[in-house]
Each structure stands twice: as C-alpha cells, then as structure tokens.
PDB file of N, CA and C in Angstrom:
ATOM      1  N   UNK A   1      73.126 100.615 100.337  1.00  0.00           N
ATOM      2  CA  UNK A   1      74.493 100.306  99.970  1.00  0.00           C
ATOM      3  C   UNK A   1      75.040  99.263 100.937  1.00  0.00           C
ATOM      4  N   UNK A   2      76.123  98.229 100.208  1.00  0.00           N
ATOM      5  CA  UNK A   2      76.421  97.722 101.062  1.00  0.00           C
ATOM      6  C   UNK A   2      77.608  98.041 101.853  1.00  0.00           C
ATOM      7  N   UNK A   3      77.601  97.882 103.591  1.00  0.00           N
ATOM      8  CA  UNK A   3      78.370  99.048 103.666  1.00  0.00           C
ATOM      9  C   UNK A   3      80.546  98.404 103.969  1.00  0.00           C
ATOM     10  N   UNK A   4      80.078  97.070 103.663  1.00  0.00           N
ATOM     11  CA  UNK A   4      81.502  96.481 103.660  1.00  0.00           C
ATOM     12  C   UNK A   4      82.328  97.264 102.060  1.00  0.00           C
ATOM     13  N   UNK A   5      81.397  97.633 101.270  1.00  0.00           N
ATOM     14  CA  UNK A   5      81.823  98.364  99.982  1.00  0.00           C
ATOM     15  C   UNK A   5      81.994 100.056 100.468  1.00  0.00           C
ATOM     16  N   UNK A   6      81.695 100.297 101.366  1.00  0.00           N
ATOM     17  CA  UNK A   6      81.750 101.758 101.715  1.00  0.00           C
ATOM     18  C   UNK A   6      83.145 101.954 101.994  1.00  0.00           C
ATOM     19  N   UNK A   7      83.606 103.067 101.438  1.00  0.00           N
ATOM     20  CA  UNK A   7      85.282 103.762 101.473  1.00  0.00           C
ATOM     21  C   UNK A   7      84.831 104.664 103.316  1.00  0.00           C
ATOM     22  N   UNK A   8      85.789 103.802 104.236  1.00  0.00           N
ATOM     23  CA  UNK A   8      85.446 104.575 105.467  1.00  0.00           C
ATOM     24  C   UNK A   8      86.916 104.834 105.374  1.00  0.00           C
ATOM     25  N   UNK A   9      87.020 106.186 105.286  1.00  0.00           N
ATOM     26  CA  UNK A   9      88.652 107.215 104.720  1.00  0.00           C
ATOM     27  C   UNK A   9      89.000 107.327 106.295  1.00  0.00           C
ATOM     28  N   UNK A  10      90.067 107.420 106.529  1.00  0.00           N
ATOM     29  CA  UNK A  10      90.746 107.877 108.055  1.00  0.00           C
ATOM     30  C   UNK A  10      90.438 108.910 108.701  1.00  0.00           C
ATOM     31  N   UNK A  11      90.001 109.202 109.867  1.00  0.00           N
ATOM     32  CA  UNK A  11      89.334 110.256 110.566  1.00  0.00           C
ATOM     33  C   UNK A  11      88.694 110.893 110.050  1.00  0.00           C
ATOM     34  N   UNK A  12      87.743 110.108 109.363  1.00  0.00           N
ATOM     35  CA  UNK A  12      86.306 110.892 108.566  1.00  0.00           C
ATOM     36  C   UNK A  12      84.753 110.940 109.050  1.00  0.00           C
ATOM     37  N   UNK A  13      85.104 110.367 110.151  1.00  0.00           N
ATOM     38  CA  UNK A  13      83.336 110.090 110.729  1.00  0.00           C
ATOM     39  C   UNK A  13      83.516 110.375 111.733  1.00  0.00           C
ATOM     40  N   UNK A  14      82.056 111.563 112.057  1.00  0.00           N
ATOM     41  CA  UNK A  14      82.341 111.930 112.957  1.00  0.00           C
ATOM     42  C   UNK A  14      81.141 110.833 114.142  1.00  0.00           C
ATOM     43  N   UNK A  15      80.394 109.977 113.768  1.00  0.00           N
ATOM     44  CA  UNK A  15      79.525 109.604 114.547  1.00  0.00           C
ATOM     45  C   UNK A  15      78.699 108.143 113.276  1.00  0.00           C
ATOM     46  N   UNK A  16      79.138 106.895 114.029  1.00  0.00           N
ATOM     47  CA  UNK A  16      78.644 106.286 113.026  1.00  0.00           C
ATOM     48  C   UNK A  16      77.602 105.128 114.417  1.00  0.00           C
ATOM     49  N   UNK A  17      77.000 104.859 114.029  1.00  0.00           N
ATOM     50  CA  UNK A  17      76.043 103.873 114.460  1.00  0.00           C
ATOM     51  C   UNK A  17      75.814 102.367 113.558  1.00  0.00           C
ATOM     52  N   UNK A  18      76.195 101.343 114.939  1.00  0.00           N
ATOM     53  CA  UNK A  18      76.142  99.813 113.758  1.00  0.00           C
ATOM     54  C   UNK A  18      75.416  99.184 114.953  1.00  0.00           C
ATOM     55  N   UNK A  19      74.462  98.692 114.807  1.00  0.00           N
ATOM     56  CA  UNK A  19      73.371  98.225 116.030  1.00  0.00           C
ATOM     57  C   UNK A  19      72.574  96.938 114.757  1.00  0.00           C
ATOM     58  N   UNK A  20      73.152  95.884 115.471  1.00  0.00           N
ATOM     59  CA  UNK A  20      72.656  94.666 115.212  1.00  0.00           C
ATOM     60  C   UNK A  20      73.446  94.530 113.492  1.00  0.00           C
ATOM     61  N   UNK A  21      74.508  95.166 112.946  1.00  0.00           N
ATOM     62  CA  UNK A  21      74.455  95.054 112.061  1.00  0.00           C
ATOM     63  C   UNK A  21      76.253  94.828 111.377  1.00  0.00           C
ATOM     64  N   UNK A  22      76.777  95.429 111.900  1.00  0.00           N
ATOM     65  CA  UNK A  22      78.326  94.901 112.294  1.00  0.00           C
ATOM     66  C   UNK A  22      78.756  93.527 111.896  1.00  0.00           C
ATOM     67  N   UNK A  23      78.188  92.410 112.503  1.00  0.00           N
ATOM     68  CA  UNK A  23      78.501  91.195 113.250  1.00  0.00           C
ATOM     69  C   UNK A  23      78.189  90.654 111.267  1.00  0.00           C
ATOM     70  N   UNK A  24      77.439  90.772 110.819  1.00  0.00           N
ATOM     71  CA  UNK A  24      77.105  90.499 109.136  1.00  0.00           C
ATOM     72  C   UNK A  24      78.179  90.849 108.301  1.00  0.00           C
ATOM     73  N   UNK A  25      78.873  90.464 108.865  1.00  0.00           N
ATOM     74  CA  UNK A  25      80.310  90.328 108.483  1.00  0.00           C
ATOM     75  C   UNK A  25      81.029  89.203 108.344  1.00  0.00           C
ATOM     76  N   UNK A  26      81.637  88.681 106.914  1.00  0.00           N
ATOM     77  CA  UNK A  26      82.117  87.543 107.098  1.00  0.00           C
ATOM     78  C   UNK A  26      83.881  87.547 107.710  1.00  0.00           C
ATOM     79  N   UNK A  27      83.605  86.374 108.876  1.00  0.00           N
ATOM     80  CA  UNK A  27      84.481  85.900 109.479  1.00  0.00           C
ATOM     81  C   UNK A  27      86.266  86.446 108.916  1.00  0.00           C
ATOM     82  N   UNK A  28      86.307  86.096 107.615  1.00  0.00           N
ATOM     83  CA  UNK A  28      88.020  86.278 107.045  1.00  0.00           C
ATOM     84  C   UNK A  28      88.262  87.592 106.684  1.00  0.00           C
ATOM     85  N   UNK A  29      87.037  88.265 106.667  1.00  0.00           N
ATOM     86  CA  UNK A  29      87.329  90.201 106.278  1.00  0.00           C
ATOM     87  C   UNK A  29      86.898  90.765 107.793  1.00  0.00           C
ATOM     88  N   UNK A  30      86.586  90.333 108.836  1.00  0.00           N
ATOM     89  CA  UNK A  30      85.991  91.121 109.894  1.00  0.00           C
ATOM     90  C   UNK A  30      86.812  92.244 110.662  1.00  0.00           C
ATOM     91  N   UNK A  31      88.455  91.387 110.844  1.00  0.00           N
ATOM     92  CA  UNK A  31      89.188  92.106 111.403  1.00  0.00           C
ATOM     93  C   UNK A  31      90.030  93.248 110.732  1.00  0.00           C
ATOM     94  N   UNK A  32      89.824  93.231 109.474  1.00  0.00           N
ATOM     95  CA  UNK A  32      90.488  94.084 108.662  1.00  0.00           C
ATOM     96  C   UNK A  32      88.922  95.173 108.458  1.00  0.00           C
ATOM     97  N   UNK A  33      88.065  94.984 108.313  1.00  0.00           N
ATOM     98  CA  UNK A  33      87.141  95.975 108.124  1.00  0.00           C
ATOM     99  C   UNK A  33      86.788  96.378 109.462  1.00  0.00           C
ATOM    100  N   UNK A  34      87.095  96.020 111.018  1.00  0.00           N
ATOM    101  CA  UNK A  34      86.515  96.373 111.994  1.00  0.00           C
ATOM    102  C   UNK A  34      87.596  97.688 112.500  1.00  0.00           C
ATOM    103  N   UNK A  35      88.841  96.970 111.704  1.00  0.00           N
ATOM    104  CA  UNK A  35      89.974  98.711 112.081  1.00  0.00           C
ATOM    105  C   UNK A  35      89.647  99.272 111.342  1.00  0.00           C
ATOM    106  N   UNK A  36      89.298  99.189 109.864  1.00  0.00           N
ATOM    107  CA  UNK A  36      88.735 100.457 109.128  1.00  0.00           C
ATOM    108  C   UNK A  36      87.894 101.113 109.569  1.00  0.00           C
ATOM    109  N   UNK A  37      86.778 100.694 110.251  1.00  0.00           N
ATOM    110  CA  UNK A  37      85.372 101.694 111.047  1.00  0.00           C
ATOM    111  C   UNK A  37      86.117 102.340 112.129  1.00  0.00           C
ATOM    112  N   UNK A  38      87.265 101.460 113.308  1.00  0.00           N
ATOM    113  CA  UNK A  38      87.332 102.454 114.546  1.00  0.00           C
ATOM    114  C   UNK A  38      88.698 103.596 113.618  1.00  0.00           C
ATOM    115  N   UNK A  39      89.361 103.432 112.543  1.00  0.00           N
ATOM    116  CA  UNK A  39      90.536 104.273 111.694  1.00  0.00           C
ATOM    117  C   UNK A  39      89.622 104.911 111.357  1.00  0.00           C
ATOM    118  N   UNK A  40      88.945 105.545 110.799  1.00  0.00           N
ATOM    119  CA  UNK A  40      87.653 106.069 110.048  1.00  0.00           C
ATOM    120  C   UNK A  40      86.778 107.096 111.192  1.00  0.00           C
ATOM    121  N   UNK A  41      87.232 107.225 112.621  1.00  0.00           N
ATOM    122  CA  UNK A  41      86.859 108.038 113.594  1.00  0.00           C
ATOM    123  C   UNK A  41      87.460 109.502 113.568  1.00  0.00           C
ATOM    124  N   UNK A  42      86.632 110.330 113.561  1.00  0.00           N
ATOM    125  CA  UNK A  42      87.334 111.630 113.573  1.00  0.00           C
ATOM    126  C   UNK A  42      87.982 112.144 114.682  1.00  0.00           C
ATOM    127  N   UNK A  43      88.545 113.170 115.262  1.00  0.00           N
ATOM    128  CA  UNK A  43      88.854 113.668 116.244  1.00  0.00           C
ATOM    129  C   UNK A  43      87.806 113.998 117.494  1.00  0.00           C
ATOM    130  N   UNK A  44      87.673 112.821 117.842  1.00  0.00           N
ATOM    131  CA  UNK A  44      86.202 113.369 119.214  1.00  0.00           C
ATOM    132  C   UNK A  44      85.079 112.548 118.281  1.00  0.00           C
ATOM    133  N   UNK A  45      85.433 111.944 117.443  1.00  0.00           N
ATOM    134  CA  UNK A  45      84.445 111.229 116.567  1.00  0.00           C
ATOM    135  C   UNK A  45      83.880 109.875 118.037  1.00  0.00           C
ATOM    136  N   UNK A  46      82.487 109.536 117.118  1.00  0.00           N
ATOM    137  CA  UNK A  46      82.127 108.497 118.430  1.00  0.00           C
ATOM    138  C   UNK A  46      81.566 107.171 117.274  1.00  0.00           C
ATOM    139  N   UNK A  47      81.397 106.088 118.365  1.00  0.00           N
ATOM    140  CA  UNK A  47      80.849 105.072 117.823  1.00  0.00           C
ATOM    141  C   UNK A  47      80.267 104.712 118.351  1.00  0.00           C
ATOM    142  N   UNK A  48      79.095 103.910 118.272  1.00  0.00           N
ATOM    143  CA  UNK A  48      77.776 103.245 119.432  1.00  0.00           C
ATOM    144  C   UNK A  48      77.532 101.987 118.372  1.00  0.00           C
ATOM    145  N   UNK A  49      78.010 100.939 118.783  1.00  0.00           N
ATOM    146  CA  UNK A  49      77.832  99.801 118.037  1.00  0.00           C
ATOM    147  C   UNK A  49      77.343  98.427 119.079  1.00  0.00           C
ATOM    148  N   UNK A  50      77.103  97.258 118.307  1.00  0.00           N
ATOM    149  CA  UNK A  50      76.627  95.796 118.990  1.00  0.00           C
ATOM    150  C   UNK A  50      77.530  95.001 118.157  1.00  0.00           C
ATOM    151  N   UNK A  51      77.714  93.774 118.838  1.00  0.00           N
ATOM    152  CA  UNK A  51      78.114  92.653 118.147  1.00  0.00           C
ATOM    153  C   UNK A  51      77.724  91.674 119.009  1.00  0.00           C
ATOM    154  N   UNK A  52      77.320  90.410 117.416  1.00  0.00           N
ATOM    155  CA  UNK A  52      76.868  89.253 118.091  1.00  0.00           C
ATOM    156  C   UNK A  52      77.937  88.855 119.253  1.00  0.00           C
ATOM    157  N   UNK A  53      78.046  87.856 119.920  1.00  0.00           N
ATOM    158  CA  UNK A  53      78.971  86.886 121.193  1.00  0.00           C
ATOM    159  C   UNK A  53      78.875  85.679 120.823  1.00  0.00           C
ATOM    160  N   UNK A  54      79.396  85.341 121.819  1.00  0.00           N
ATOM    161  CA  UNK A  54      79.500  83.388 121.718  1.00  0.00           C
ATOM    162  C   UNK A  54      78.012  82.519 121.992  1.00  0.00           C
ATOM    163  N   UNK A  55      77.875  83.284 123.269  1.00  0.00           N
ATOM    164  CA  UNK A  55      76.820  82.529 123.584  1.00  0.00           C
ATOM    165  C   UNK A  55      74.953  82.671 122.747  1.00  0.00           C
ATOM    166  N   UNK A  56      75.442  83.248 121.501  1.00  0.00           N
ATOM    167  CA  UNK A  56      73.985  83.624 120.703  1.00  0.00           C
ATOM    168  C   UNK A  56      73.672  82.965 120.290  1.00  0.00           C
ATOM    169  N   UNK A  57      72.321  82.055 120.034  1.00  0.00           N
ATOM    170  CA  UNK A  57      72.037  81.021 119.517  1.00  0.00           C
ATOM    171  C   UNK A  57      72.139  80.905 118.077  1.00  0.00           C
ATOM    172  N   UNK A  58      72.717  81.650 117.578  1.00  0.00           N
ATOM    173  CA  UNK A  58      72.906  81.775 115.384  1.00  0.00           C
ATOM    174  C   UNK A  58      74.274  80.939 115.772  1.00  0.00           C
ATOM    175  N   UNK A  59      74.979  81.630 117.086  1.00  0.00           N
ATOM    176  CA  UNK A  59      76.807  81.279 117.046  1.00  0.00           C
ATOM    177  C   UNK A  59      76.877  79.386 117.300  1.00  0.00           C
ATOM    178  N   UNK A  60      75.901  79.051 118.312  1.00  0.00           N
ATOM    179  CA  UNK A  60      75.938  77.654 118.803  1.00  0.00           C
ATOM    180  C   UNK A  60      75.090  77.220 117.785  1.00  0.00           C
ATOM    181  N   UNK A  61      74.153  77.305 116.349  1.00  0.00           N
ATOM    182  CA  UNK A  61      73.508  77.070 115.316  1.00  0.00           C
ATOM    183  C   UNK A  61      74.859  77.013 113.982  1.00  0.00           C
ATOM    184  N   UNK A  62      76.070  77.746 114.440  1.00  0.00           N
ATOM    185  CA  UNK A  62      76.847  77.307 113.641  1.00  0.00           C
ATOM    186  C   UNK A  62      77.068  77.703 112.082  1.00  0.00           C
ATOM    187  N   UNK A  63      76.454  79.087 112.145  1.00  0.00           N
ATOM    188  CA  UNK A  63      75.901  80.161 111.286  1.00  0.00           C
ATOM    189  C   UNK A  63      77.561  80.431 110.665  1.00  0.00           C
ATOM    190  N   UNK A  64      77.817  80.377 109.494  1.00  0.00           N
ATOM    191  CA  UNK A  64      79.480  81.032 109.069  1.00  0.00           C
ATOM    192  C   UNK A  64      79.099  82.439 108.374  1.00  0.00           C
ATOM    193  N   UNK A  65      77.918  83.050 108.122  1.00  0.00           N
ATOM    194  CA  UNK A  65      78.084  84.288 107.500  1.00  0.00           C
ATOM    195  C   UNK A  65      77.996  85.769 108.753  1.00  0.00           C
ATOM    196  N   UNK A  66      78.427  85.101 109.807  1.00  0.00           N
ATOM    197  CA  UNK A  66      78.239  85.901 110.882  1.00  0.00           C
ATOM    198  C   UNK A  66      79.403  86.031 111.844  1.00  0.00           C
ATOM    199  N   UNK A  67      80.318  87.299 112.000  1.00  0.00           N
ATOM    200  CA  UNK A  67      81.573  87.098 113.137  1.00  0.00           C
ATOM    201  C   UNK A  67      80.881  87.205 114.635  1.00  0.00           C
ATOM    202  N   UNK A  68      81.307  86.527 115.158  1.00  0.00           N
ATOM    203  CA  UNK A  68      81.097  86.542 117.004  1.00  0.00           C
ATOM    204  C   UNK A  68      82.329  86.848 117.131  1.00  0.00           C
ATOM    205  N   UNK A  69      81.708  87.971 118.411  1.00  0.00           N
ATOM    206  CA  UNK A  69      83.431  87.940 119.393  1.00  0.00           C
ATOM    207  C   UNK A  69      82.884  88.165 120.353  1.00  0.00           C
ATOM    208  N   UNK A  70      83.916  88.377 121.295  1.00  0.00           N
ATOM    209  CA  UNK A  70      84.146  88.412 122.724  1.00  0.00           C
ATOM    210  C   UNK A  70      84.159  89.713 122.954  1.00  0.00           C
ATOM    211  N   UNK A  71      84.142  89.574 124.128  1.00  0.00           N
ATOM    212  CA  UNK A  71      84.315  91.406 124.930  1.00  0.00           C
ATOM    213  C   UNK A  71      86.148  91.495 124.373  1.00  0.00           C
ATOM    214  N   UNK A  72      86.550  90.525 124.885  1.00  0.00           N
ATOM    215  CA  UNK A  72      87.897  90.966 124.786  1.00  0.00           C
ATOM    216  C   UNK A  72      88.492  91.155 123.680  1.00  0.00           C
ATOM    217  N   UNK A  73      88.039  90.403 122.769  1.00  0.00           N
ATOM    218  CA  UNK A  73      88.163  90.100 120.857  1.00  0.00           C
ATOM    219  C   UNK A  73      87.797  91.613 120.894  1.00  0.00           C
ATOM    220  N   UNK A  74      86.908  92.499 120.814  1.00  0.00           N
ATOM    221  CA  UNK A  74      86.479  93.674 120.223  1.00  0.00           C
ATOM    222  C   UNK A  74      87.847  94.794 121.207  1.00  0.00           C
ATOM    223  N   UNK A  75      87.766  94.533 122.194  1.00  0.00           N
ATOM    224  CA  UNK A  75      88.862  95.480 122.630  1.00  0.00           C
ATOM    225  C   UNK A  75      90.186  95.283 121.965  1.00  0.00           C
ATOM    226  N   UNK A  76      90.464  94.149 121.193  1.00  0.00           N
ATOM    227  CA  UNK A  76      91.672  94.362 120.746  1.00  0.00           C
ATOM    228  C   UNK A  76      91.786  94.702 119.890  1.00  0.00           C
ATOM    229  N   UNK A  77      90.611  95.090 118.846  1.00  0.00           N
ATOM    230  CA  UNK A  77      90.812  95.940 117.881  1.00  0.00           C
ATOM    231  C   UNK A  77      91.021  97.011 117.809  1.00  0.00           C
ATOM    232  N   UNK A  78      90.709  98.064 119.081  1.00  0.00           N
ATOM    233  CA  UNK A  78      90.490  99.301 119.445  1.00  0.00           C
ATOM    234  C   UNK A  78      92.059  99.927 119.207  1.00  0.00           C
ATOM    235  N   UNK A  79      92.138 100.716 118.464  1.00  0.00           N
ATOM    236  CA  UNK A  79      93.649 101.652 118.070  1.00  0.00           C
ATOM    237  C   UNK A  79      93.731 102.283 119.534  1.00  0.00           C
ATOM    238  N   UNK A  80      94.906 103.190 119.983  1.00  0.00           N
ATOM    239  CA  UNK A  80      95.273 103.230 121.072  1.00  0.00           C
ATOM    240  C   UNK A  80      94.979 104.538 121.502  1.00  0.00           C
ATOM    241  N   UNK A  81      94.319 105.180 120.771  1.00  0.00           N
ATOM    242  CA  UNK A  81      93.832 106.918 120.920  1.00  0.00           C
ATOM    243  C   UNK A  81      92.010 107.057 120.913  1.00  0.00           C
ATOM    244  N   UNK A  82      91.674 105.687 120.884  1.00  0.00           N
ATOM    245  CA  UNK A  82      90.309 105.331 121.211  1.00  0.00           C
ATOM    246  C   UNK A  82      89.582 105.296 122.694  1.00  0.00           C
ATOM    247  N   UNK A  83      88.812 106.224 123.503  1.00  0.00           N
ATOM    248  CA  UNK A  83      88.528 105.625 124.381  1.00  0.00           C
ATOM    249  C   UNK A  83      87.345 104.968 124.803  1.00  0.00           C
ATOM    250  N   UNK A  84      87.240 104.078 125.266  1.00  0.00           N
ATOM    251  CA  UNK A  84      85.901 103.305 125.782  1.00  0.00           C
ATOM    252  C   UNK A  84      85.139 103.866 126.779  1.00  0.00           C
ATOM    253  N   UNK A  85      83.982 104.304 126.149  1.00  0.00           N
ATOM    254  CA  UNK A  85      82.670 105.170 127.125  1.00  0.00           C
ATOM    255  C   UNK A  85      82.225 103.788 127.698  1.00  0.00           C
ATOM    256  N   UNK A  86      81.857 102.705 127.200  1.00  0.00           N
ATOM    257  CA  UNK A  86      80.979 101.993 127.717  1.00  0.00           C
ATOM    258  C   UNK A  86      81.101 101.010 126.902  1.00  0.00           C
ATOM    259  N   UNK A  87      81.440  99.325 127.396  1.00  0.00           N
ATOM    260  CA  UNK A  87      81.909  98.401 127.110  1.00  0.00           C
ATOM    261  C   UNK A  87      80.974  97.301 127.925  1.00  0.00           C
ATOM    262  N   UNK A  88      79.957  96.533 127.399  1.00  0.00           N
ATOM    263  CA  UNK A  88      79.786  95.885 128.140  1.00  0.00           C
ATOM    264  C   UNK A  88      78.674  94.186 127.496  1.00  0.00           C
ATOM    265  N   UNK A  89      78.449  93.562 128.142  1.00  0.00           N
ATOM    266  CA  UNK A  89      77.855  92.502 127.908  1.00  0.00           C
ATOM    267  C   UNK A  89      76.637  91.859 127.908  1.00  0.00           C
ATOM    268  N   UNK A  90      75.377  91.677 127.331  1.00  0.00           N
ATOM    269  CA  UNK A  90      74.134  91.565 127.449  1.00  0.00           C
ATOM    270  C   UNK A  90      73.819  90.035 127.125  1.00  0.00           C
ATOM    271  N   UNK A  91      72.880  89.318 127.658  1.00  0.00           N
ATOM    272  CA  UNK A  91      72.235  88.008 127.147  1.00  0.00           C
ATOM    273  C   UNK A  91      70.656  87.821 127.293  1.00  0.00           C
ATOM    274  N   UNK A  92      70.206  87.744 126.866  1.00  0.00           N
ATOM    275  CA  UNK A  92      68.385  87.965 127.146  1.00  0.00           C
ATOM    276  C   UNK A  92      68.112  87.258 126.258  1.00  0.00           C
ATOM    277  N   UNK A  93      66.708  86.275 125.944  1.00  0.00           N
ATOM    278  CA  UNK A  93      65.418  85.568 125.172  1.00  0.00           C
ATOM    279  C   UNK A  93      64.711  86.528 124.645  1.00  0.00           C
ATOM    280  N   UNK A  94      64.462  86.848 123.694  1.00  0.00           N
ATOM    281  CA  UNK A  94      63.620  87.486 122.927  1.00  0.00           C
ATOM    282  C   UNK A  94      63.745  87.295 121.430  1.00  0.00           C
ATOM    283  N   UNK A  95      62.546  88.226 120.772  1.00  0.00           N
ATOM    284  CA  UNK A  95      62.314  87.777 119.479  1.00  0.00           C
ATOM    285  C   UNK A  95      63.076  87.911 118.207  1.00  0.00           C
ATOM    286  N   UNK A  96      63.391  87.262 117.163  1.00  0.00           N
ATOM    287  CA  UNK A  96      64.139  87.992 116.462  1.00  0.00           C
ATOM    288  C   UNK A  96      63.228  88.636 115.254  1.00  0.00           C
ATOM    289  N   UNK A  97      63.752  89.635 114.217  1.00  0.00           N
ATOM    290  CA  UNK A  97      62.699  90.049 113.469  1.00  0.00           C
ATOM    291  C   UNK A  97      61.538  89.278 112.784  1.00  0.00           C
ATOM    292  N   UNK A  98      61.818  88.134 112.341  1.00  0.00           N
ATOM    293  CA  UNK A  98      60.638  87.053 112.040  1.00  0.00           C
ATOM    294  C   UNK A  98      59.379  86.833 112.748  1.00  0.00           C
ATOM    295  N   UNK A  99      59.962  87.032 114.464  1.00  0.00           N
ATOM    296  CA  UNK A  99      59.131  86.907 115.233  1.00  0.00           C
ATOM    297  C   UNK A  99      59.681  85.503 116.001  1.00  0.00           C
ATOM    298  N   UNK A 100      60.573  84.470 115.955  1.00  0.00           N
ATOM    299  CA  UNK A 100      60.825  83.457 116.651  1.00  0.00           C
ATOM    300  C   UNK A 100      61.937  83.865 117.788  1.00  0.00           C
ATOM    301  N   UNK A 101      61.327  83.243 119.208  1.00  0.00           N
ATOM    302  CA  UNK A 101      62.491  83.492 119.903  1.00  0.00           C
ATOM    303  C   UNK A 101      63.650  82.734 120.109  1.00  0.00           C
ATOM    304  N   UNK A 102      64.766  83.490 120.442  1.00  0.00           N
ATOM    305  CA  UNK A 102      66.179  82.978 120.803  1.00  0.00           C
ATOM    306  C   UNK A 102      66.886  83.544 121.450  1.00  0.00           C
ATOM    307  N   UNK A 103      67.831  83.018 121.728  1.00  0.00           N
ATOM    308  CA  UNK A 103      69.049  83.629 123.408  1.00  0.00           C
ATOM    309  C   UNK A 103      69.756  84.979 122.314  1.00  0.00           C
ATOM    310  N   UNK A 104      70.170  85.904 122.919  1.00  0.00           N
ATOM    311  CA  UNK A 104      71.081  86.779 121.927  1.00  0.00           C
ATOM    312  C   UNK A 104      72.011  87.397 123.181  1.00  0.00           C
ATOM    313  N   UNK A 105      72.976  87.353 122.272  1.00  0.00           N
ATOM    314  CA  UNK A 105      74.019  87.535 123.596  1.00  0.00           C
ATOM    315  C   UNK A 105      75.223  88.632 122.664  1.00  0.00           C
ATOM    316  N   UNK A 106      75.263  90.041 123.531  1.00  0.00           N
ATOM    317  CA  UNK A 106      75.438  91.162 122.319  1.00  0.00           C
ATOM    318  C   UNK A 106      76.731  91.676 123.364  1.00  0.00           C
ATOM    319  N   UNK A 107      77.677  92.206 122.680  1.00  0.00           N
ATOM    320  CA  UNK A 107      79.053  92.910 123.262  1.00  0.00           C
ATOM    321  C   UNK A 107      78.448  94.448 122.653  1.00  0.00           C
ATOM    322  N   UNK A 108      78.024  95.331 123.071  1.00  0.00           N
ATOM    323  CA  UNK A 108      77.910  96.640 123.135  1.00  0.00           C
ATOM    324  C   UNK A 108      79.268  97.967 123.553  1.00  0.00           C
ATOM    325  N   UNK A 109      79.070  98.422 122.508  1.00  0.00           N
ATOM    326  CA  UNK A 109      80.625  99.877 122.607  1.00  0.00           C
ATOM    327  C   UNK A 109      79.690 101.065 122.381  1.00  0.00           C
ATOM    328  N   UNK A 110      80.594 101.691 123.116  1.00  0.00           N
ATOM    329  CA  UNK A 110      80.267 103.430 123.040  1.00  0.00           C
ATOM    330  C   UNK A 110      81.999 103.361 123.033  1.00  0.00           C
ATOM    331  N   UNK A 111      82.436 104.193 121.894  1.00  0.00           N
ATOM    332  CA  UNK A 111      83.429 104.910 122.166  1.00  0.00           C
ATOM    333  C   UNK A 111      84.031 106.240 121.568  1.00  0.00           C
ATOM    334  N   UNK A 112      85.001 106.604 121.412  1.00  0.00           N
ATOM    335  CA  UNK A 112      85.369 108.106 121.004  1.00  0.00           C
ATOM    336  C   UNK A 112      87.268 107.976 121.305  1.00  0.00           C
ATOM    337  N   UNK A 113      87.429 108.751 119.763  1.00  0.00           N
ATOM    338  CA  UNK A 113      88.597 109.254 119.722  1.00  0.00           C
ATOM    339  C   UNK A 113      89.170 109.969 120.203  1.00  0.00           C
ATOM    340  N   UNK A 114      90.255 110.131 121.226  1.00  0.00           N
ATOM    341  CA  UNK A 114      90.951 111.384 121.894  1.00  0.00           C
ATOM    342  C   UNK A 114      90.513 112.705 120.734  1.00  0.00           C
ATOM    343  N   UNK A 115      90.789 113.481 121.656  1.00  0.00           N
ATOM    344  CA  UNK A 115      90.319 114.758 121.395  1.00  0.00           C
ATOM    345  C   UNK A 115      92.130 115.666 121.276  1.00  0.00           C
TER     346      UNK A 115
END
C-alpha cells in the first residue's frame, strides 16, 4: 500500500517505523503528511524514523520526488507533547540498493508521546 494513501487517525499508532522511506515524499504534501504521522502517535506511542538531508547526493543531483530537511526542519514539525529520545545527524559513502556508491546524509528520530 501506498502509505501517503494510508488514513493515519489521531493517536492511533502505537509504534510506527519509516527508515529510508519517509523522505519519498513529494516536496508540496511533506509537511502536511509529516504532522499526520507525529498526530497519529498514541499515548507513549513511539517513532524511529530517517530522513534524507541536504548534504545527500540525490539532494545536490537535484532529485524533486524527494523532501530533504534539516535537523531543525524535522524538529519543527514535532507537536508539543512529543518528546525527542534521540535526534541526530549521520553522513557516510556507501552503497545504495543498486549497488552504486554515494554520500547519504540522514536526520534520524526516536521519539514518543507524553505519557
């Protein structure tokens, strides 16, 4: 399924996982579907997600079916009863599934809804 078509209902998940897969999001719906996933957290609900960055070589390739953000871009989506386990920033050379390498440069969240 695709999951930008998925009904994510308000404090309904209790644990969702988006790893490498988030960011496949186009640019003019990103910020409106990125509060629906952290609205869509249950009470003590968690999230463990990635998103592409700036410095990824798809972002400087100039790729439009893909949102980049920032560390700080993703924190401002965060509703205010959200807390951040772990927020942080990665850049490394390695392969992508094809097998060709490139720079990937990933904003990583752990977080969870007040309890």
């Amino acid at each position: 399924m695709d999951f930008h078509k998925f009904e994510f209902k308000p404090h309904s998940v209790d644990f969702l996982i988006g790893l490498y897969s988030l960011s496949f999001t186009q640019p003019a719906i990103f910020e409106d579907f990125i509060h629906n996933i952290f609205r869509s957290l249950s009470t003590g609900g968690v999230i463990v997600a990635n998103f592409f960055s700036q410095n990824d070589d798809w972002h400087l390739a100039g790729l439009k079916d893909i949102t980049f953000v920032s560390k700080r871009q993703l924190m401002s989506y965060l509703p205010e009863d959200v807390v951040i386990e772990l927020l942080q920033e990665r850049e490394w050379d390695g392969p992508q599934y094809s097998g060709v390498v490139k720079h990937w440069h990933t904003v990583e969240i752990i977080a969870r809804r007040k309890c």
